[in-house]
Protein backbone atom coordinates (compact mmCIF):
# COMPACT_ATOMS: atom_id res chain seq x y z
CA UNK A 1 159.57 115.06 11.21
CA UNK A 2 161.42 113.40 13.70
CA UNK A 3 158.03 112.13 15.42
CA UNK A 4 157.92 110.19 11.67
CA UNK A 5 161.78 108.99 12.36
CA UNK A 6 161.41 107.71 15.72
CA UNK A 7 158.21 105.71 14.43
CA UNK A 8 159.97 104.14 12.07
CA UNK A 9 162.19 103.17 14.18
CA UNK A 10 160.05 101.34 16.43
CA UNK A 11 157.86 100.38 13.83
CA UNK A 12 161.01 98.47 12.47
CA UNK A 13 162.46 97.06 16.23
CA UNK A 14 158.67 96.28 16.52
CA UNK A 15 159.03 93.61 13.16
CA UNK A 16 162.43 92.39 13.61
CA UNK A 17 161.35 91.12 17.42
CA UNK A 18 158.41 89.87 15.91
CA UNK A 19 159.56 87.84 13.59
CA UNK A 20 161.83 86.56 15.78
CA UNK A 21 159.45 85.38 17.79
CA UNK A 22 157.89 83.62 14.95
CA UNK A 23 160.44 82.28 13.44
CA UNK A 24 162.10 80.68 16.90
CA UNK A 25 158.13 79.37 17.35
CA UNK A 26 158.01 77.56 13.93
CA UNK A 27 161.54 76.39 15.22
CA UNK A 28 160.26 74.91 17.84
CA UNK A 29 156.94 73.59 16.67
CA UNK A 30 159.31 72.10 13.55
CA UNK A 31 161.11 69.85 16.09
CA UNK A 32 157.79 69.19 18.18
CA UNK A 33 156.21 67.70 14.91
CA UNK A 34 159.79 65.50 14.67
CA UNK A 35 159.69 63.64 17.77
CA UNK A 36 157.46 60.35 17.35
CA UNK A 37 155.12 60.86 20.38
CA UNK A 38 153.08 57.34 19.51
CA UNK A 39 156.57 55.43 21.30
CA UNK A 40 156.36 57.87 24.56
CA UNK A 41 154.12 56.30 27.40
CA UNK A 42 152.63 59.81 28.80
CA UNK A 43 150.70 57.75 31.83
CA UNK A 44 153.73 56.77 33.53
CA UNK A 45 153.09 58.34 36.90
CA UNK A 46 155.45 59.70 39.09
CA UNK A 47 157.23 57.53 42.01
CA UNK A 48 154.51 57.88 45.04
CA UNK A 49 157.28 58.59 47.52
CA UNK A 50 158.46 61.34 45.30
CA UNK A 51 155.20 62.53 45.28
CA UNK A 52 154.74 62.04 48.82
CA UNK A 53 157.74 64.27 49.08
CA UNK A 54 156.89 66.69 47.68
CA UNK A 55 153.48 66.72 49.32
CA UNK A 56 155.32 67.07 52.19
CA UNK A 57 157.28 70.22 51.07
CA UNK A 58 154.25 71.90 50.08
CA UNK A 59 152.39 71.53 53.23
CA UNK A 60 155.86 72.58 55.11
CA UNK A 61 155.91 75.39 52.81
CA UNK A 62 152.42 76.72 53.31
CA UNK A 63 153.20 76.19 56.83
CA UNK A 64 156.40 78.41 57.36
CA UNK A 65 154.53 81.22 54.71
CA UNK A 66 151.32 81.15 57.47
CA UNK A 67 153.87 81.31 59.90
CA UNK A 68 156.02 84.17 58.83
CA UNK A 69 152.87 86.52 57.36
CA UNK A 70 151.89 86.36 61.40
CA UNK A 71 155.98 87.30 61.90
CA UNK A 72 155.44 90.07 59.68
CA UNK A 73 151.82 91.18 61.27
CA UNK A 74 153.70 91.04 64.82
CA UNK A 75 156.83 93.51 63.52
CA UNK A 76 154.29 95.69 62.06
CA UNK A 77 152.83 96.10 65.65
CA UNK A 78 156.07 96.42 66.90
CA UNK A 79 156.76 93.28 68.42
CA UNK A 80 160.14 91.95 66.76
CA UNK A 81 160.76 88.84 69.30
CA UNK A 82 160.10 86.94 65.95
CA UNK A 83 162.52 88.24 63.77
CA UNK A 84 164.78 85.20 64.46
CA UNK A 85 162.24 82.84 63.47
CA UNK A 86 161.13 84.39 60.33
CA UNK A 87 164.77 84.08 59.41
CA UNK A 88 164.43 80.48 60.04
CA UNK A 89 161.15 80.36 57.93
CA UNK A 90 162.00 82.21 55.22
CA UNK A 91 165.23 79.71 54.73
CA UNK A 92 162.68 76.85 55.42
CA UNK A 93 160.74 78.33 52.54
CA UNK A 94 163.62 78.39 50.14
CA UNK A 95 165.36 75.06 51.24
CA UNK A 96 161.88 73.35 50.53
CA UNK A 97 160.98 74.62 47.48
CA UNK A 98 164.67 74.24 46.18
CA UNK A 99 164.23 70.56 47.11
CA UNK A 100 160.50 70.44 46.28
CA UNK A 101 161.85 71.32 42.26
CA UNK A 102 165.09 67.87 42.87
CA UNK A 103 162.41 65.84 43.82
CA UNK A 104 160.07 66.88 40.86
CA UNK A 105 162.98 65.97 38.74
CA UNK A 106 164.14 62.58 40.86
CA UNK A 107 167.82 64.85 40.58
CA UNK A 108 170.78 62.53 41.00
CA UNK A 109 171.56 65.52 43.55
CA UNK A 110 168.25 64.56 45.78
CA UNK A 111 169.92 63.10 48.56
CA UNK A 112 172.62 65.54 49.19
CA UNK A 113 169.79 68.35 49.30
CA UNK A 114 167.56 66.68 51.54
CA UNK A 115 170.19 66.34 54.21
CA UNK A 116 170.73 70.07 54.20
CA UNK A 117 166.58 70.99 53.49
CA UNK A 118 166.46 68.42 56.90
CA UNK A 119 169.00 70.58 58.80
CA UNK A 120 167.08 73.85 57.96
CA UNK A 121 163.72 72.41 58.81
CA UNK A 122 165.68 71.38 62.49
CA UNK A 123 166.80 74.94 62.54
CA UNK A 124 163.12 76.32 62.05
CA UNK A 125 161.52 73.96 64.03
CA UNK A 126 164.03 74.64 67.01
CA UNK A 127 163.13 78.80 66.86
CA UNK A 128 159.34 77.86 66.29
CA UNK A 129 159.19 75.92 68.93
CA UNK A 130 160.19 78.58 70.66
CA UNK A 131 156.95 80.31 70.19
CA UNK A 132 154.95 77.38 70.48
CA UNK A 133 151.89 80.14 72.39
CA UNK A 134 151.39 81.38 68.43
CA UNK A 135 149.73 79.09 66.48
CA UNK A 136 151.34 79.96 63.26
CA UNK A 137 154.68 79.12 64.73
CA UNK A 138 153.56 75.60 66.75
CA UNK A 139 152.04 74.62 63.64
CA UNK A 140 155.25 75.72 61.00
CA UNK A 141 157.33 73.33 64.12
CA UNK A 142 154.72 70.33 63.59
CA UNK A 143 155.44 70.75 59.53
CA UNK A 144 158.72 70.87 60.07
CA UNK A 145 158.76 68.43 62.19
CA UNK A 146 156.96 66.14 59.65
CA UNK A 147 159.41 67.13 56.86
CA UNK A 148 162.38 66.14 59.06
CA UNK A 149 160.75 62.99 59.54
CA UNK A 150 159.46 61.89 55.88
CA UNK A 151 163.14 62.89 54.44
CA UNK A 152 164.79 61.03 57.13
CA UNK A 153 162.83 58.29 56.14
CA UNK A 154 163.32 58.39 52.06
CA UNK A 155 166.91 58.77 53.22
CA UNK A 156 166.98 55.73 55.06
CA UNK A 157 164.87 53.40 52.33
């Protein structure tokens, strides 16, 4: 009996979350059908040196993940003389894609977060360089490096 009850009961928790779901889709596909899409002009492409940034932050990302996977291989070994610089690389990897998302959005906050992604990139590139004999690192310094540059730049314009 009370294997009947607790179906029920889920049965029931089951329906009501389903038709929530439906009804907040209809909701939704209710306003789509409201907004007069023939006005919108859907080719308008993004600013190139927004896209260029965030080209840049990609590559800076990819970089500084590269970089800290080999950080990670070296502590696994034992080796922990890169612990400081996957610190630096795993802010590197935040800072960017925190900024990578303004940029995406041309934020009215853009500016103030590129001056601080620019200081953690210095900050990365600094302890990277440091281990300039590891590829992973030299090239995570030459990305950030490039970063530092290409913000400094937009900044500038």
């Amino acid at each position: 009996m009370e294997t009947t009850n607790a179906s029920r009961r889920d049965l029931l928790k089951g329906l009501g979350i389903a038709s929530a779901a439906l009804g907040a889709g209809l909701s939704l596909n209710a306003n789509a059908a409201a907004v007069d899409h023939s006005k919108m002009n859907h080719q308008i492409p993004i600013d190139m040196k927004l896209e260029e940034l965030i080209d840049t932050f990609l590559e800076c990302i990819k970089m500084g993940e590269i970089c800290n996977q080999h950080c990670m291989h070296m502590f696994q070994m034992g080796d922990t003389t890169l612990a400081d610089c996957s610190i630096a690389v795993q802010e590197l990897i935040v800072a960017n894609t925190a900024v990578m998302r303004f940029t995406a959005n041309n934020s009215r906050h853009l500016k103030t977060f590129l001056e601080a992604t620019i200081k953690v990139c210095e900050t990365c590139e600094e302890e990277c360089k440091k281990h300039a004999k590891h590829i992973q690192c030299k090239d995570c310094a030459e990305a950030c490096r490039d970063c530092i540059d290409f913000c400094t730049e937009y900044l500038a314009a």
